[in-house]
N, C-alpha and C. Protein backbone atom coordinates (compact mmCIF):
# COMPACT_ATOMS: atom_id res chain seq x y z
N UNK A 1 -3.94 16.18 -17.00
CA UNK A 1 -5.00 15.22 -16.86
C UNK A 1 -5.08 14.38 -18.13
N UNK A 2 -5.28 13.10 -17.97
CA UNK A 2 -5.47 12.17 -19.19
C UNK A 2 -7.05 11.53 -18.96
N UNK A 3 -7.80 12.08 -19.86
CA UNK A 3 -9.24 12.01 -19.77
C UNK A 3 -9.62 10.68 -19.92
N UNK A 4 -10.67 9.94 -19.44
CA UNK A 4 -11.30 8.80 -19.53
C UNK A 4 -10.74 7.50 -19.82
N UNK A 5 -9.73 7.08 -18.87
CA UNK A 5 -8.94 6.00 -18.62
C UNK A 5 -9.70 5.54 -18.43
N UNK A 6 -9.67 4.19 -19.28
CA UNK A 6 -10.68 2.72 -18.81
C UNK A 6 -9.35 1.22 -18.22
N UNK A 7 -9.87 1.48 -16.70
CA UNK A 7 -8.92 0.12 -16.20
C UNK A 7 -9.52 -1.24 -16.43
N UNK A 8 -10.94 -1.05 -17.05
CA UNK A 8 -11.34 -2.49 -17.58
C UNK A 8 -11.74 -3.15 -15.75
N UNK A 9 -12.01 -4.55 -16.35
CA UNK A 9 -12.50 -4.93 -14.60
C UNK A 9 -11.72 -5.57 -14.11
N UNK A 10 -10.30 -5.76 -14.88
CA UNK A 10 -9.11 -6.59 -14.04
C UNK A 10 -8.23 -5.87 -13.70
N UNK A 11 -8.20 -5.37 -12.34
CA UNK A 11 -7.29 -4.10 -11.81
C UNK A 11 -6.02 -4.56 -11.95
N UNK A 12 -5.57 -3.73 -12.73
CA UNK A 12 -3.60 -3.37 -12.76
C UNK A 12 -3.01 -3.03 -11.18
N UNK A 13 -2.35 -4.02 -10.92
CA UNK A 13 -1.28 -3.91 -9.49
C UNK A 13 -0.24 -3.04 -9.74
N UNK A 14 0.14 -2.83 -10.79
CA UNK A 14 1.33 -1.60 -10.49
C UNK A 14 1.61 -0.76 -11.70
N UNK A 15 2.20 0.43 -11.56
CA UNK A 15 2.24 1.91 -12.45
C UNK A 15 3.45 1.62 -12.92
N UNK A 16 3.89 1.78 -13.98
CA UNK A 16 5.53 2.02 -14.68
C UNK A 16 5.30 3.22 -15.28
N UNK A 17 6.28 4.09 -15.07
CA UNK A 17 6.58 5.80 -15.51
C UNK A 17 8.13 5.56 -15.80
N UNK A 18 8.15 5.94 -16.99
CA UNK A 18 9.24 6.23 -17.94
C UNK A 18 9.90 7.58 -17.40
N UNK A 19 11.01 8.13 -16.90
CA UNK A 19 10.89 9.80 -17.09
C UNK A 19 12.27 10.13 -17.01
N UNK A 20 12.58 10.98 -16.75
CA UNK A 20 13.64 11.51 -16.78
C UNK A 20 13.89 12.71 -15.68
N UNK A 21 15.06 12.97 -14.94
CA UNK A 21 14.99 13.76 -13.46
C UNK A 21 16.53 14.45 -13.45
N UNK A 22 16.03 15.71 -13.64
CA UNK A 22 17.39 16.36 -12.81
C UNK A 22 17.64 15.85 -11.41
N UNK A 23 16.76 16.23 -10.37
CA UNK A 23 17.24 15.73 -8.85
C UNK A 23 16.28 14.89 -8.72
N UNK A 24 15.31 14.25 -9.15
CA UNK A 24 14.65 13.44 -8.68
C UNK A 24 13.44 14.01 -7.82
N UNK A 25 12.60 12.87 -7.36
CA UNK A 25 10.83 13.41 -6.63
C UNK A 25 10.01 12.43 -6.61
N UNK A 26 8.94 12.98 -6.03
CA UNK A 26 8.05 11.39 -6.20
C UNK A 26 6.54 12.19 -6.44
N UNK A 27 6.32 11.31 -8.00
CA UNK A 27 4.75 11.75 -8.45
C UNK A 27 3.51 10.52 -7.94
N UNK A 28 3.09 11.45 -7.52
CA UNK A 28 1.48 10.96 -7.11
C UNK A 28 0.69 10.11 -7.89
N UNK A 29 -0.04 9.34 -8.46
CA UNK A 29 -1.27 9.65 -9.31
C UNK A 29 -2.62 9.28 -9.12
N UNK A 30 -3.53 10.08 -9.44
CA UNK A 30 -4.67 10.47 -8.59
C UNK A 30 -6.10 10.14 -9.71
N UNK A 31 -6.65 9.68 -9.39
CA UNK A 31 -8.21 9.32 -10.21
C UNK A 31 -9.16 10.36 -9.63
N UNK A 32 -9.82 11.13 -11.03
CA UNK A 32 -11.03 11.71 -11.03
C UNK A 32 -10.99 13.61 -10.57
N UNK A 33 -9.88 13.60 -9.55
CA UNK A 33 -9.71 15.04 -8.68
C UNK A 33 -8.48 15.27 -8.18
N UNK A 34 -7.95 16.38 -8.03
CA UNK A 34 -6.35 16.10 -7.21
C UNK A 34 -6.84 16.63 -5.79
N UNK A 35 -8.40 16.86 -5.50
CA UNK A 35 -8.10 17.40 -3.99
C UNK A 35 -9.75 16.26 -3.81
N UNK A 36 -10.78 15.97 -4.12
CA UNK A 36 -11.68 14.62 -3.27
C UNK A 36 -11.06 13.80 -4.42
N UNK A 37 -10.43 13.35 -5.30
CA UNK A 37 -10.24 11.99 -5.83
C UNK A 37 -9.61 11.28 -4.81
N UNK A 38 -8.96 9.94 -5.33
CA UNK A 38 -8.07 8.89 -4.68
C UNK A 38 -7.01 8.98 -5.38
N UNK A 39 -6.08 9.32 -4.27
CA UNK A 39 -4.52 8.64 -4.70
C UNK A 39 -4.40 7.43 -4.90
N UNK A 40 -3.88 6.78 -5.60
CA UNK A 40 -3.82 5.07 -5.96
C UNK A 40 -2.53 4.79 -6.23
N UNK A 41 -1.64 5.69 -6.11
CA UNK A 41 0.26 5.49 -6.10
C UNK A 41 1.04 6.59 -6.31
N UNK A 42 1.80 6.32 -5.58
CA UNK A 42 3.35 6.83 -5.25
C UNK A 42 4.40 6.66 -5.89
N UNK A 43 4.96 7.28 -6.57
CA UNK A 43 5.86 7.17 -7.91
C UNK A 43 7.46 7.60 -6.98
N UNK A 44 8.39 6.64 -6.54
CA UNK A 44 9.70 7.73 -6.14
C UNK A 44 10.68 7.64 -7.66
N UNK A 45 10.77 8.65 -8.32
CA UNK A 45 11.53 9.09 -9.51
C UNK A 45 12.96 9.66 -8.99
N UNK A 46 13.96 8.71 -9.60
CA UNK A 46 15.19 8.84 -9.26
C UNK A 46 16.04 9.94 -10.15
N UNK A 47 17.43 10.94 -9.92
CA UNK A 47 17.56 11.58 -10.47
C UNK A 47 18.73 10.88 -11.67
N UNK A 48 18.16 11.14 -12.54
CA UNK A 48 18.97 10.31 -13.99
C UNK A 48 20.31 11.20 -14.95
N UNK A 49 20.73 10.99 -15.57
CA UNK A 49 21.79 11.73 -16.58
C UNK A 49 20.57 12.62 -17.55
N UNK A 50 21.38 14.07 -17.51
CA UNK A 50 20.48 14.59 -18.75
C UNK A 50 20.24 14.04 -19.80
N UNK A 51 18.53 14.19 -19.79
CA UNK A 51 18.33 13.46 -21.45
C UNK A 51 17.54 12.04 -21.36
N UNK A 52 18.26 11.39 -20.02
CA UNK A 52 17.82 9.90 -20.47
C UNK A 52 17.39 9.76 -19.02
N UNK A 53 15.96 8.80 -20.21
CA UNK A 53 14.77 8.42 -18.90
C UNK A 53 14.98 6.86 -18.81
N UNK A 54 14.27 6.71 -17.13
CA UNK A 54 14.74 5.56 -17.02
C UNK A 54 13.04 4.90 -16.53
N UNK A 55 12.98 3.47 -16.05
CA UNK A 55 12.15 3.53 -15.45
C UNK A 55 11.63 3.50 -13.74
N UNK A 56 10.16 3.70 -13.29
CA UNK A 56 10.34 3.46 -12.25
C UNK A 56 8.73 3.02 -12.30
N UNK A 57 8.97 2.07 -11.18
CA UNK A 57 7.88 1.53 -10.51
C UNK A 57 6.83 1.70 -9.46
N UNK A 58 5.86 1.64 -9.27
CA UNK A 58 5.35 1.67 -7.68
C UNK A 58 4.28 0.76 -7.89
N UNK A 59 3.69 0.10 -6.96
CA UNK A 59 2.16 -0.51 -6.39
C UNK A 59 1.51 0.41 -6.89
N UNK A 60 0.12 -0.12 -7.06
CA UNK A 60 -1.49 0.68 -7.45
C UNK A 60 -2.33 -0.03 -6.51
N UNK A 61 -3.01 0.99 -5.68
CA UNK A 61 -4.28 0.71 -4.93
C UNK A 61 -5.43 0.17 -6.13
N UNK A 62 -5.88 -0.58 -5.85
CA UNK A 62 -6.82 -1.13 -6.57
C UNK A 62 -8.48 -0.62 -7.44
N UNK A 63 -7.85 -0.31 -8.84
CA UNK A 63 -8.60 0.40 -9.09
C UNK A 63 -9.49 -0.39 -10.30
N UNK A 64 -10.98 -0.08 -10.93
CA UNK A 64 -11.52 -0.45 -12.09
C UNK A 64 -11.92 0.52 -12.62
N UNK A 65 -12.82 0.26 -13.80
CA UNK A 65 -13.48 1.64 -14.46
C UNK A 65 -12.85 2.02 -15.27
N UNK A 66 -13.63 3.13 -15.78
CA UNK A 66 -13.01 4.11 -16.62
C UNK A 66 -12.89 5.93 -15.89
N UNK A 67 -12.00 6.50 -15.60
CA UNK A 67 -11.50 7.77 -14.71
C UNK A 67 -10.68 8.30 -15.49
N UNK A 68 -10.99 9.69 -14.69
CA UNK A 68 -9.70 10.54 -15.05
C UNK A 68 -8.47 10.30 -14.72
N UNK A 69 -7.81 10.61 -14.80
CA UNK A 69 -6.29 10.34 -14.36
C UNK A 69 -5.34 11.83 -14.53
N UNK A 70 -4.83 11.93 -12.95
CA UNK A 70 -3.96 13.19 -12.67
C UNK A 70 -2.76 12.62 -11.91
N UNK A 71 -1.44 13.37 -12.86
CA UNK A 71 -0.56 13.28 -12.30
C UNK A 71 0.12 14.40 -11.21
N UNK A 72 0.53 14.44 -10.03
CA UNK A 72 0.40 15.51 -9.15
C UNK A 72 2.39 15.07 -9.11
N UNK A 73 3.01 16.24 -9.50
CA UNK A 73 4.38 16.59 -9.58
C UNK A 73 4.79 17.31 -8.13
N UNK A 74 5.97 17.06 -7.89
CA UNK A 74 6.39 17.77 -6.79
C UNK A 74 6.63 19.49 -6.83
N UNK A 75 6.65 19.83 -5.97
CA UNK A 75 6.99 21.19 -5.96
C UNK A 75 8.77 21.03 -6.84
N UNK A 76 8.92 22.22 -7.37
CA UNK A 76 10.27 22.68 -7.44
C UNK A 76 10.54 23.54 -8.93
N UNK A 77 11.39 23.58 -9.46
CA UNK A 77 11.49 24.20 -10.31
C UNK A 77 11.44 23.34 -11.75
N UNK A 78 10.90 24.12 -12.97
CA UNK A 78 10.11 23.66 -13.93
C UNK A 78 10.84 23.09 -14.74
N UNK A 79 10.44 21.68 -15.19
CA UNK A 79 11.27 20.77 -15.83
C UNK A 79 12.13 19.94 -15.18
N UNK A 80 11.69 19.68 -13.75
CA UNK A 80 12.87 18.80 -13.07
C UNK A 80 11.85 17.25 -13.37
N UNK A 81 11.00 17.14 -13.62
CA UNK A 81 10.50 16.04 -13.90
C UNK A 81 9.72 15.75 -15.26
N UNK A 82 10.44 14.86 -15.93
CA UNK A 82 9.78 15.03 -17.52
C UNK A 82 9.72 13.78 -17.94
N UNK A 83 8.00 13.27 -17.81
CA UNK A 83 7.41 11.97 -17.77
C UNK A 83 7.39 11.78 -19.41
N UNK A 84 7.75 10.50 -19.98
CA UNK A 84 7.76 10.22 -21.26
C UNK A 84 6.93 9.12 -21.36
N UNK A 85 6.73 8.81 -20.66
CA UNK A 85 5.43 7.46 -20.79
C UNK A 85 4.67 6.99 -19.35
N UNK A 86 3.46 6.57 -19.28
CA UNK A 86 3.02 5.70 -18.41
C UNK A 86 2.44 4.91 -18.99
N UNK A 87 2.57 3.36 -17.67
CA UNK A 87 1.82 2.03 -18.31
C UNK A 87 0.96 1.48 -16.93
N UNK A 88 0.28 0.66 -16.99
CA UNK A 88 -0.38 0.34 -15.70
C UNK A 88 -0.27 -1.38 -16.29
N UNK A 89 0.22 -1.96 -15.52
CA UNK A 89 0.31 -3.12 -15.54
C UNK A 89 -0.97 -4.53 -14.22
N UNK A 90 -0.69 -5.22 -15.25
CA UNK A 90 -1.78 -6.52 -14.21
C UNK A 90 -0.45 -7.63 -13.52
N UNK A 91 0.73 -7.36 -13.82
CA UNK A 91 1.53 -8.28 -13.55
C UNK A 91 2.37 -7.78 -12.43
């Protein structure tokens, strides 16, 4: 969880996640709760060369405020997904 994200009042249209993937997956990310919050995007994370992260994109449901922020990982075994940055963009 990354505590008290402020999206300000000009909602960011889309998520960029930096990461890195043995086989690849697709992360969620979720405001406030991972079971009553809102999902607000779908991350599909491609599987990369050990070591090196690449990026990936998705849409953001339209969000403001300031929230929690949860990232919800796929099932599988530990360390197949290893996020090195997120950005939320207005562009």
């Amino acid at each position: 969880m990354i505590s008290g994200v402020d999206f300000g009042s000009n909602a960011p249209v889309k998520v960029v996640i930096q990461a890195a993937s043995r086989k690849g997956g697709e992360l969620e990310i979720w405001l406030d709760d991972l079971i009553n919050g809102k999902r607000i995007a779908k991350v599909k994370v491609g599987a990369t060369q050990a070591g090196i992260s690449n990026l990936f994109t998705a849409a953001l449901e339209k969000v403001q405020g300031q929230h929690d922020l949860f990232i919800r990982f796929p099932r599988g075994s530990a360390e197949d997904i290893q996020v090195k940055s997120i950005q939320f963009n207005a562009k």
